[in-house]
C-alpha atoms as a PDB file:
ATOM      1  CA  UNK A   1       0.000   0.000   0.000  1.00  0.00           C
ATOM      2  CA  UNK A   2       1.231   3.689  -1.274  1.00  0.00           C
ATOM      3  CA  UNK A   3      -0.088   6.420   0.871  1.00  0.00           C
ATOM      4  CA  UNK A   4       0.404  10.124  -0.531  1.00  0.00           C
ATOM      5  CA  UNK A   5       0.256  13.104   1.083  1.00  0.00           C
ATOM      6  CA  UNK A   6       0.455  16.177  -1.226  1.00  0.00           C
ATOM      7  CA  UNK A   7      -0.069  18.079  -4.442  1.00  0.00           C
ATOM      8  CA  UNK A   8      -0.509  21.687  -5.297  1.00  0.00           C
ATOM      9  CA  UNK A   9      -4.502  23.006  -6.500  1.00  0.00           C
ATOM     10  CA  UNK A  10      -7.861  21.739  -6.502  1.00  0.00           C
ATOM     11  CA  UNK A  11      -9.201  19.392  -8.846  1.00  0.00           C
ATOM     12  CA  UNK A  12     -13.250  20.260  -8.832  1.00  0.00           C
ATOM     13  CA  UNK A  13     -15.337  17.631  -8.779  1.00  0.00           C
ATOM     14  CA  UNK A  14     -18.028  20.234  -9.481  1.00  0.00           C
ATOM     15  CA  UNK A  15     -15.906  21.755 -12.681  1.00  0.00           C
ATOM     16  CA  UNK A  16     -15.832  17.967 -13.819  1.00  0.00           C
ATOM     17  CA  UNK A  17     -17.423  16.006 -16.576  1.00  0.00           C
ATOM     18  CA  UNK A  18     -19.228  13.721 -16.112  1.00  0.00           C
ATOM     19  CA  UNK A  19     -21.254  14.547 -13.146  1.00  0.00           C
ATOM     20  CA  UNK A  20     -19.781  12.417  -9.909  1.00  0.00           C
ATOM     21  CA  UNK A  21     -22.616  10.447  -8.700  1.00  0.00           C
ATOM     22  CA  UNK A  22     -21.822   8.174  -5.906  1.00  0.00           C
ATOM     23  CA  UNK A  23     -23.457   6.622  -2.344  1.00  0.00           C
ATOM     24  CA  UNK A  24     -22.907   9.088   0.385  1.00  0.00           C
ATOM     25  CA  UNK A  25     -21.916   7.127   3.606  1.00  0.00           C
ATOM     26  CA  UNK A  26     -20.422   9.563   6.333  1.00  0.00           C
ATOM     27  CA  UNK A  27     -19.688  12.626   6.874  1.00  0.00           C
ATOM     28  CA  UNK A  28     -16.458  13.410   9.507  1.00  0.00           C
ATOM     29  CA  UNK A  29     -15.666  16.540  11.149  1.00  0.00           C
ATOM     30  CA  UNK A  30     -11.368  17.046  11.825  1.00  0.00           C
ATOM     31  CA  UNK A  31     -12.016  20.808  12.459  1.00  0.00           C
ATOM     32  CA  UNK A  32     -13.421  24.009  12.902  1.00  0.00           C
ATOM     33  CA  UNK A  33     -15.636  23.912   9.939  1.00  0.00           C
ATOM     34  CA  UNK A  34     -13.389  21.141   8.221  1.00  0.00           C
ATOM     35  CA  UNK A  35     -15.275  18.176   6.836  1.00  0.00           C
ATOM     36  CA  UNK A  36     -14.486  15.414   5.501  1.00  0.00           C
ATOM     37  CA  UNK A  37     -17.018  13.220   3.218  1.00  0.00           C
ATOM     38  CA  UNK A  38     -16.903   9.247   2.297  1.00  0.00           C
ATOM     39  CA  UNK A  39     -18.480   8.119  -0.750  1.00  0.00           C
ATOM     40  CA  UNK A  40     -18.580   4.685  -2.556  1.00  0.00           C
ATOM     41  CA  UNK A  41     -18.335   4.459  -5.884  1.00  0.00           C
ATOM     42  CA  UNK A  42     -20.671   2.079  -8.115  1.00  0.00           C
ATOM     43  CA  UNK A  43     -20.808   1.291 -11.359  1.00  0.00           C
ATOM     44  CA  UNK A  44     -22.785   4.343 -12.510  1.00  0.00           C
ATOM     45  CA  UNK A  45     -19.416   6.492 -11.492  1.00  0.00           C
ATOM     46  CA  UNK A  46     -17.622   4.985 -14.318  1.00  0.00           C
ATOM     47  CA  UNK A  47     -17.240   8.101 -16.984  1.00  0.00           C
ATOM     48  CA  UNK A  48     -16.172   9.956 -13.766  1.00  0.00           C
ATOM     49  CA  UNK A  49     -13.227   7.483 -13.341  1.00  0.00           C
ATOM     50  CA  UNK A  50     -12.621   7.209 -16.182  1.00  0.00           C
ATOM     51  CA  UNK A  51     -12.366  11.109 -16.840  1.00  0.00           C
ATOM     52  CA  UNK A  52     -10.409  11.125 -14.027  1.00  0.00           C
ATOM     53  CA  UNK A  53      -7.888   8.959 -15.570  1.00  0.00           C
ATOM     54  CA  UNK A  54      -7.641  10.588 -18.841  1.00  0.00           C
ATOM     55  CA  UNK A  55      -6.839  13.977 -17.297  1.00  0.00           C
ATOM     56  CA  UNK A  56      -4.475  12.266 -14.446  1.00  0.00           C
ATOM     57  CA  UNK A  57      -0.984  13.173 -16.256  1.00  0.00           C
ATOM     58  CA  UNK A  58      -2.741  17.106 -17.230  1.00  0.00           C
ATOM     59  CA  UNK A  59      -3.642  17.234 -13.899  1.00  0.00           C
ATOM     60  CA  UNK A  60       0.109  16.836 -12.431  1.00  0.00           C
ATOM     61  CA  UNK A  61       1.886  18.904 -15.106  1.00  0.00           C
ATOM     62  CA  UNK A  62      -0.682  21.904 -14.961  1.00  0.00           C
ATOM     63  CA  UNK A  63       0.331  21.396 -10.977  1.00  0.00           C
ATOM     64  CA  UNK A  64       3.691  21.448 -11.915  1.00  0.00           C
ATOM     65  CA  UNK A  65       4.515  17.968  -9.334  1.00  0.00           C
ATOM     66  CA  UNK A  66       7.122  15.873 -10.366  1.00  0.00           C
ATOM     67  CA  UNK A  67       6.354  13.152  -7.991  1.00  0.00           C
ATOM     68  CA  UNK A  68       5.619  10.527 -10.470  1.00  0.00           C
ATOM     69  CA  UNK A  69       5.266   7.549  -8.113  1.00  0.00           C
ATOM     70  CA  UNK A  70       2.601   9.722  -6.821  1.00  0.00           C
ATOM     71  CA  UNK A  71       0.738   9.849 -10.091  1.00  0.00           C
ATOM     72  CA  UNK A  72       1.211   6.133 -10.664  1.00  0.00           C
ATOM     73  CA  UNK A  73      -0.471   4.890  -7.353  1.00  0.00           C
ATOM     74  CA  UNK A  74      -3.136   7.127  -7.851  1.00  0.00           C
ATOM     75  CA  UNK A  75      -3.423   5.990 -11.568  1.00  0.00           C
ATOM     76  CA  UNK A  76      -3.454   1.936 -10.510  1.00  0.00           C
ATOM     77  CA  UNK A  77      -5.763   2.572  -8.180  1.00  0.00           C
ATOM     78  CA  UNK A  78      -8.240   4.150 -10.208  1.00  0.00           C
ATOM     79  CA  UNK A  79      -7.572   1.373 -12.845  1.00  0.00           C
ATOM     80  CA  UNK A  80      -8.036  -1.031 -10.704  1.00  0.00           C
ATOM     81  CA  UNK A  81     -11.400   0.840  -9.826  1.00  0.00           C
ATOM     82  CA  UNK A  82     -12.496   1.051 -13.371  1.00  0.00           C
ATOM     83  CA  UNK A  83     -11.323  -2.814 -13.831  1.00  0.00           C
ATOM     84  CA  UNK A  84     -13.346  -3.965 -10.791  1.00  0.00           C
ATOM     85  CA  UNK A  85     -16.497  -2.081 -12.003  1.00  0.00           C
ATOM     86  CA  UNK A  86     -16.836  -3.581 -15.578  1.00  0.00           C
ATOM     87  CA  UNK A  87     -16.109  -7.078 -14.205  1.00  0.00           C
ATOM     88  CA  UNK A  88     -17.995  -9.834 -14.160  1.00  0.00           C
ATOM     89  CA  UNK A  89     -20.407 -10.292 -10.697  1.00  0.00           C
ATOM     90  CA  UNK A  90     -18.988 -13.512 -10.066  1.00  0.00           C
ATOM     91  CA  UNK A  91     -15.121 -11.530 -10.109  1.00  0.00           C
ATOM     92  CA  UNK A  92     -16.358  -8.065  -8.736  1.00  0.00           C
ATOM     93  CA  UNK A  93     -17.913  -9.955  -5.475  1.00  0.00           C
ATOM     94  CA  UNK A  94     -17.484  -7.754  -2.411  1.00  0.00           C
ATOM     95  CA  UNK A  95     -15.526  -5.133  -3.715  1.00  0.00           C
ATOM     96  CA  UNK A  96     -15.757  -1.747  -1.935  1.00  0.00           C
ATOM     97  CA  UNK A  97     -14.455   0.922  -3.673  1.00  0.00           C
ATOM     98  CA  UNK A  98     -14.527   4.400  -0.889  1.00  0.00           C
ATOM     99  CA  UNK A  99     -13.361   8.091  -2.082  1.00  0.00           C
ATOM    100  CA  UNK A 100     -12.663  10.517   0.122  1.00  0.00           C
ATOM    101  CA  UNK A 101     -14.006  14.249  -0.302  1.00  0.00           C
ATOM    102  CA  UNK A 102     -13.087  17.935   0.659  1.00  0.00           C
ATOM    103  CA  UNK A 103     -15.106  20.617  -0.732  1.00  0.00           C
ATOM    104  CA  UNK A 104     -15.858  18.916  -3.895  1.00  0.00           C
ATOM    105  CA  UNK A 105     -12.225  17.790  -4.277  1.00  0.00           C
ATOM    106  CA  UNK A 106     -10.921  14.176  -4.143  1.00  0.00           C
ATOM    107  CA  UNK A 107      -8.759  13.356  -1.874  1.00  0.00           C
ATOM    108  CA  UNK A 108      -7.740   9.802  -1.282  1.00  0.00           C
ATOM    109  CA  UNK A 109      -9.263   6.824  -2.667  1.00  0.00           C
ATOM    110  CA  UNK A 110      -9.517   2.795  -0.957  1.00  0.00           C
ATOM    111  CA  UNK A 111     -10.134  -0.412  -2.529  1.00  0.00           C
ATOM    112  CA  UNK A 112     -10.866  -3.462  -0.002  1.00  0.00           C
ATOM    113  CA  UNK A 113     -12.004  -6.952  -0.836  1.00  0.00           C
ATOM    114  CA  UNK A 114     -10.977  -7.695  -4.108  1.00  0.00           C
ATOM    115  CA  UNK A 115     -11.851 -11.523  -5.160  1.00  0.00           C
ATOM    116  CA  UNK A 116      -8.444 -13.626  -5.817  1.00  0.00           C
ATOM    117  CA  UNK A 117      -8.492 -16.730  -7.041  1.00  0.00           C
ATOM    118  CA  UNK A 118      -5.600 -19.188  -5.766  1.00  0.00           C
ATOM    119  CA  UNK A 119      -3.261 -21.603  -7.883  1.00  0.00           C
ATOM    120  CA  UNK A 120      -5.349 -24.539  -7.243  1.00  0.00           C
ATOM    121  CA  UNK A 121      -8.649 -21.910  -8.510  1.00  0.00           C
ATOM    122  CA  UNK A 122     -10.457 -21.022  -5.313  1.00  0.00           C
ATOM    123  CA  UNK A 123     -11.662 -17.960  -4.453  1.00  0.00           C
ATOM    124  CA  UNK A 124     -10.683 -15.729  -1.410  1.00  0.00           C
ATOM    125  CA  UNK A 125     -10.839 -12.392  -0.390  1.00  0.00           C
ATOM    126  CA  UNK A 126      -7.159 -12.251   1.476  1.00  0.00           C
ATOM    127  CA  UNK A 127      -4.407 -13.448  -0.992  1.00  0.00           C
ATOM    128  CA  UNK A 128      -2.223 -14.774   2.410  1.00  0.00           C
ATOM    129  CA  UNK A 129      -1.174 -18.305   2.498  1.00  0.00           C
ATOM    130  CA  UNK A 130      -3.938 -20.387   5.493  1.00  0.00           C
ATOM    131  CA  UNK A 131      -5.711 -17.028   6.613  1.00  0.00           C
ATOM    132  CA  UNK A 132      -8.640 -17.057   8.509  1.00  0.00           C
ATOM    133  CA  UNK A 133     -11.849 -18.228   6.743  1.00  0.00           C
ATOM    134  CA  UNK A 134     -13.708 -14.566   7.244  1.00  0.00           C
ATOM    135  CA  UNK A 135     -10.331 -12.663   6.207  1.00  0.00           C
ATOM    136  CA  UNK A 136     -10.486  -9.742   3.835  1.00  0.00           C
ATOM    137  CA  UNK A 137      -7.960  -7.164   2.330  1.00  0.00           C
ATOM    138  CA  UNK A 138      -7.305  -4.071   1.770  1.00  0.00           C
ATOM    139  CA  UNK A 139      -5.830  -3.360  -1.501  1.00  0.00           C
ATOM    140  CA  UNK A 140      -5.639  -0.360  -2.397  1.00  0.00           C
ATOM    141  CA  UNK A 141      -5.237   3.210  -0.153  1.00  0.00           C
ATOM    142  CA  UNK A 142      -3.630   6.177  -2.070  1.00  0.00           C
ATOM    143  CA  UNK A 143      -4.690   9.750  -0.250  1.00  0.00           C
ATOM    144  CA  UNK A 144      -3.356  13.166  -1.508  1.00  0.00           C
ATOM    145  CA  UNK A 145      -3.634  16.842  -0.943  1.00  0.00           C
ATOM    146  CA  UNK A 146      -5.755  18.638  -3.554  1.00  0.00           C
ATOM    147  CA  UNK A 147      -5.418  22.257  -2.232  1.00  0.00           C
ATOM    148  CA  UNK A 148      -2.131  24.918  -2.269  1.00  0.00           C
ATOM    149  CA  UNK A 149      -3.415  26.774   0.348  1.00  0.00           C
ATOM    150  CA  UNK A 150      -4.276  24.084   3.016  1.00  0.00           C
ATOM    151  CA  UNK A 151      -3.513  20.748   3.821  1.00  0.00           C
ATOM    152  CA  UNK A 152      -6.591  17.935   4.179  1.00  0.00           C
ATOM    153  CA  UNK A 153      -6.030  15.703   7.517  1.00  0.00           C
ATOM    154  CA  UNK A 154      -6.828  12.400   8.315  1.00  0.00           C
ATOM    155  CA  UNK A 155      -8.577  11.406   4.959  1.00  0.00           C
ATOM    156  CA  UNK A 156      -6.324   7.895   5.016  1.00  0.00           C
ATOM    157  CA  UNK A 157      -7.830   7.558   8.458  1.00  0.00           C
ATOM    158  CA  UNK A 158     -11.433   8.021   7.269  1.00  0.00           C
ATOM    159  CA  UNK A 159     -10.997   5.933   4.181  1.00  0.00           C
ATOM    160  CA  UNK A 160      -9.688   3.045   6.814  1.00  0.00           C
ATOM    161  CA  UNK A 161     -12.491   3.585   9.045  1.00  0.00           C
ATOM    162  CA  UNK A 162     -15.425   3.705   7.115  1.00  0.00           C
ATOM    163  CA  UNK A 163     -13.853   0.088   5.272  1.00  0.00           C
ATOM    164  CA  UNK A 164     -13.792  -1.374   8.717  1.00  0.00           C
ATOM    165  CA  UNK A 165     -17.536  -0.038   9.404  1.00  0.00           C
ATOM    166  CA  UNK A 166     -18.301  -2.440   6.361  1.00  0.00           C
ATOM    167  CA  UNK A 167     -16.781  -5.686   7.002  1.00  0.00           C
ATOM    168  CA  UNK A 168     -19.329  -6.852   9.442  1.00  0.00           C
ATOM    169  CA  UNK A 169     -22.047  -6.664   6.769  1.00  0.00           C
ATOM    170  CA  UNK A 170     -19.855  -8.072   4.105  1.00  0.00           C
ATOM    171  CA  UNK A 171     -19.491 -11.350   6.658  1.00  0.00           C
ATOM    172  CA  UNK A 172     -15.744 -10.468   7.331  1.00  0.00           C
ATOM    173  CA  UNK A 173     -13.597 -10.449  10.829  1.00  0.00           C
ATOM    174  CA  UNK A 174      -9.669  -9.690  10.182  1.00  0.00           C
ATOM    175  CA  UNK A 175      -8.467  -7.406   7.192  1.00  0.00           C
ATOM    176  CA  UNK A 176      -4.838  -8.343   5.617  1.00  0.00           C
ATOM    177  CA  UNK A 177      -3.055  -5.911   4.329  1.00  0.00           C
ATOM    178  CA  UNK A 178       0.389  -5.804   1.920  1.00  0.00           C
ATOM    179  CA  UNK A 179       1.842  -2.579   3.752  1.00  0.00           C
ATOM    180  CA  UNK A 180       5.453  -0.878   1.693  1.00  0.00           C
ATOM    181  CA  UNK A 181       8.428  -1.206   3.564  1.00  0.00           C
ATOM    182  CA  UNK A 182       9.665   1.125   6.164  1.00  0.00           C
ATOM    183  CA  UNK A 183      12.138   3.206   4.343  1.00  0.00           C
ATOM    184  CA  UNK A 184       9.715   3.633   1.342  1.00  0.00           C
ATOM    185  CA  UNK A 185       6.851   5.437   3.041  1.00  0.00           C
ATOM    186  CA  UNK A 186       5.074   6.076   6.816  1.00  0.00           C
ATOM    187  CA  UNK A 187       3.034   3.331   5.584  1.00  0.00           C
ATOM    188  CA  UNK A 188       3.591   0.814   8.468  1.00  0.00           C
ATOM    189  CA  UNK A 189       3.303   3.154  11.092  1.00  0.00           C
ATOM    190  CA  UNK A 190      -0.194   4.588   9.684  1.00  0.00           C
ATOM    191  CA  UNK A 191      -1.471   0.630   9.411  1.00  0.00           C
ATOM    192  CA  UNK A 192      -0.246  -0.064  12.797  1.00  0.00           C
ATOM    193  CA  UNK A 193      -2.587   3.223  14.150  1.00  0.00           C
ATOM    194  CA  UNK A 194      -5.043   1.519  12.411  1.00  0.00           C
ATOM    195  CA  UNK A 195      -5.006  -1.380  13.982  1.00  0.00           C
ATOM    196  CA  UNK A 196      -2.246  -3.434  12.398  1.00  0.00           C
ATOM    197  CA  UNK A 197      -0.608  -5.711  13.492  1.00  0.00           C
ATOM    198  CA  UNK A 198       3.044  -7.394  11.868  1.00  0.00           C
ATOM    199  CA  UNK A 199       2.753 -11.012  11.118  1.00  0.00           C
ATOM    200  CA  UNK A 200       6.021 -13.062  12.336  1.00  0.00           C
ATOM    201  CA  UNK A 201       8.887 -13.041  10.218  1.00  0.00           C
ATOM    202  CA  UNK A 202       7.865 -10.052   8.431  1.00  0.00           C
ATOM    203  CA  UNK A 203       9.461  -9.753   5.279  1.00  0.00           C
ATOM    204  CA  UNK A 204      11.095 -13.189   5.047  1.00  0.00           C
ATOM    205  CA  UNK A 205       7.844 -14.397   4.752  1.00  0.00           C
ATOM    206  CA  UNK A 206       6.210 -12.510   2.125  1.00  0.00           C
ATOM    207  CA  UNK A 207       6.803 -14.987  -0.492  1.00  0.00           C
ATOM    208  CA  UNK A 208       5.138 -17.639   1.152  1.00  0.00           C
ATOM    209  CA  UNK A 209       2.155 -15.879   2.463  1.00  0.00           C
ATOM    210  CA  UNK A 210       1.287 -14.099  -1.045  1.00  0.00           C
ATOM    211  CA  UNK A 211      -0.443 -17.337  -2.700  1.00  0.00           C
ATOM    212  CA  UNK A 212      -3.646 -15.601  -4.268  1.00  0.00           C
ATOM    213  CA  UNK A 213      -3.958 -13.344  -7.043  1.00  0.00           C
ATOM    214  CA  UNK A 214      -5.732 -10.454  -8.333  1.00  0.00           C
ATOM    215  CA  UNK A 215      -8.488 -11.157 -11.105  1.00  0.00           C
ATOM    216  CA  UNK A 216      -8.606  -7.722 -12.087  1.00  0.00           C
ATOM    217  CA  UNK A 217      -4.544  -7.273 -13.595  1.00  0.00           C
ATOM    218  CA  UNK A 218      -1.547  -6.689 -11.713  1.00  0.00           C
ATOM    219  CA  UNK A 219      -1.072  -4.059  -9.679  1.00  0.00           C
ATOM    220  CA  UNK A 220       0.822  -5.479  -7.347  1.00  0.00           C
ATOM    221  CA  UNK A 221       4.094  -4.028  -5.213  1.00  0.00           C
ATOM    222  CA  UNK A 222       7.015  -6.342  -6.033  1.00  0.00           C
ATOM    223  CA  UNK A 223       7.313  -8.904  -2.820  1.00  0.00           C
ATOM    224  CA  UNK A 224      10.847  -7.375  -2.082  1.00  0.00           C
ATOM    225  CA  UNK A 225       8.648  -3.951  -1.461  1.00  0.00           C
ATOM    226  CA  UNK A 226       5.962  -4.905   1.142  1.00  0.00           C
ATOM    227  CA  UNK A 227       5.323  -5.751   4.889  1.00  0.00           C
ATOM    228  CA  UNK A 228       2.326  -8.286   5.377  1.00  0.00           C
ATOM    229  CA  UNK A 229      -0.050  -7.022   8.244  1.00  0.00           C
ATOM    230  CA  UNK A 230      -3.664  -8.309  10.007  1.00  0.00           C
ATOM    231  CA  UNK A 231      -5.977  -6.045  11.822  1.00  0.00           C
ATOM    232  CA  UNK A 232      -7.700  -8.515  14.457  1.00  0.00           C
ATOM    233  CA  UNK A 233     -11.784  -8.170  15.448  1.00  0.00           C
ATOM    234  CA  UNK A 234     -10.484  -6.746  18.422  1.00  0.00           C
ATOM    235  CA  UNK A 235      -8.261  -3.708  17.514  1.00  0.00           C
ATOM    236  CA  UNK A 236     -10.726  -3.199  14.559  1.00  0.00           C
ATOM    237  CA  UNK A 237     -13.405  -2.260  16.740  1.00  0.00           C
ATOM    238  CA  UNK A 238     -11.336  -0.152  19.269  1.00  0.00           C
ATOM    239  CA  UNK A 239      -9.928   1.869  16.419  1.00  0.00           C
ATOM    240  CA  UNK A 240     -14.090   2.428  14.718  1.00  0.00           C
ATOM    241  CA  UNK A 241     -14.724   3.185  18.210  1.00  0.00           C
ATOM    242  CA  UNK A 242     -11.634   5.962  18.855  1.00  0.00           C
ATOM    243  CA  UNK A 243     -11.814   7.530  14.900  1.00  0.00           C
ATOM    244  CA  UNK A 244     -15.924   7.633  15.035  1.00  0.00           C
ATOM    245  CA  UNK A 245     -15.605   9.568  18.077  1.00  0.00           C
ATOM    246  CA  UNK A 246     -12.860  11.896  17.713  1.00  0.00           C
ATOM    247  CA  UNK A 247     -13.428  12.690  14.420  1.00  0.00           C
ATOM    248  CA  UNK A 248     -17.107  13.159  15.050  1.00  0.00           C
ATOM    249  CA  UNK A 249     -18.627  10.590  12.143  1.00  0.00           C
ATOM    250  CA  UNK A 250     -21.942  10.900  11.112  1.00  0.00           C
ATOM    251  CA  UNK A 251     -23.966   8.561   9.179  1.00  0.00           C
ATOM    252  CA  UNK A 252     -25.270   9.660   5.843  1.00  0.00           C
ATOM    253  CA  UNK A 253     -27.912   8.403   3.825  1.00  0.00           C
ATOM    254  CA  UNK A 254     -26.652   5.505   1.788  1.00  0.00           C
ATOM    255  CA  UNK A 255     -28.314   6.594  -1.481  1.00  0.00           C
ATOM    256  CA  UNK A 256     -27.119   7.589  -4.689  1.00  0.00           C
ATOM    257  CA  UNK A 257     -26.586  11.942  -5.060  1.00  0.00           C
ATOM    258  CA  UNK A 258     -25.104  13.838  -7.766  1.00  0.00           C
ATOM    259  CA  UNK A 259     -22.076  16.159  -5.244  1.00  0.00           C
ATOM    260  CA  UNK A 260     -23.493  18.871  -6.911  1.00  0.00           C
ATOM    261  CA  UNK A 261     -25.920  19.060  -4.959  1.00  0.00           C
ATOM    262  CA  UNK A 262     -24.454  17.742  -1.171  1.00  0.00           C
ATOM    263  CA  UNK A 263     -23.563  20.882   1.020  1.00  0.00           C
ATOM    264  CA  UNK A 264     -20.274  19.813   2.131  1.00  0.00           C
ATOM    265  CA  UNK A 265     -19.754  22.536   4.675  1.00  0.00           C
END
């Protein structure tokens, strides 16, 4: 997992085409009139994906960043996204797909249980080696900073949160998660506020956990890259508990809006 913490100006949902039109599910408060909103996106937010793609490599030259790992997370993610969305039923499964908005501006972006099918063809949810029968992952969490004159907080911890409000519904207890190295990123210490936990052996036994693998394309980190981690039922529901309450979540109504009309303030 990549997580990203800054570019330069706003990209406007709002100024968009096509319209973004996606399930509201809550609404977080980090701040003196600072919100934070989750949505999940469905099929019917596929032209705004996929606009969102095609103007991905505008978007970070008219910003003038030259953080290009930056733009590729962001732009597997999104693929991934589209690729999960045009899929089969049978391969799109439980797939949530959550984007995280300020003001009308995306900000980070999560993909959790993607279907995997093993080498000897079944189907999981967690692509590590003899995990627990109601194990999930989370594949995908890329945030980033849409604004040049402020800075968004906490959207990686939203993102997180709102997954982990879903798994009970989805039938799942423990979430996996393929976390970057140390020296790479702040990943592993985010993922451990989060609940995560190291398995033993850490990276000497990436190889052998990783058995599963994505239906959707590769997008994976290289094995040499990556830390494997498991959030347990227990720290999962201390950390919904902590985030819900600090950050002030609110439930939204879980049906489909165009942002144009949500009052994000």
């Amino acid at each position: 997992m990549y997580i990203n913490h800054s570019t330069n100006t706003p990209y406007n949902l709002q100024n968009s085409t096509p319209k973004f039109k996606a399930i509201p599910l809550a609404k977080y408060k980090y701040g003196k009139n600072e919100f934070l909103n989750v949505y999940q996106l469905e099929k019917r937010d596929l032209p705004f994906i996929s606009n969102f793609l095609k103007n991905l490599k505008q978007y970070f030259a008219d910003k003038k960043i030259d953080d290009y790992s930056r733009q590729e997370v962001m732009k597997e993610a999104f693929s991934a996204s589209e690729k999960i969305l045009t899929s089969p039923n049978k391969i799109k499964g439980k797939a949530r797909i959550f984007l995280a908005v300020k003001d009308s501006n995306p900000c980070g972006i999560l993909i959790g249980n993607v279907l995997k099918e093993s080498k000897t063809h079944k189907m999981a949810y967690s692509s590590r080696k003899n995990h627990a029968r109601k194990e999930t992952e989370l594949d995908w969490l890329a945030t980033w900073n849409p604004f040049a004159d402020k800075k968004v907080k906490n959207s990686g911890k939203v993102l997180t949160n709102e997954f982990y409000h879903t798994l009970k519904q989805d039938g799942f207890k423990d979430v996996y998660v393929r976390s970057e190295v140390p020296e790479l990123s702040y990943a592993v210490d985010f993922y451990k506020k989060m609940g995560f936990d190291e398995l033993p052996n850490g990276r000497e036994s990436i190889i052998k956990s990783s058995t599963n693998k994505y239906l959707i394309g590769n997008f994976d980190a290289s094995d040499e890259d990556i830390i494997p981690m498991v959030a347990s039922p227990e720290n999962i529901r201390k950390v919904k508990r902590e985030l819900s309450d600090n950050l002030h979540r609110e439930k939204l109504n879980h049906i489909s809006v165009s942002i144009d009309h949500l009052k994000m303030n």
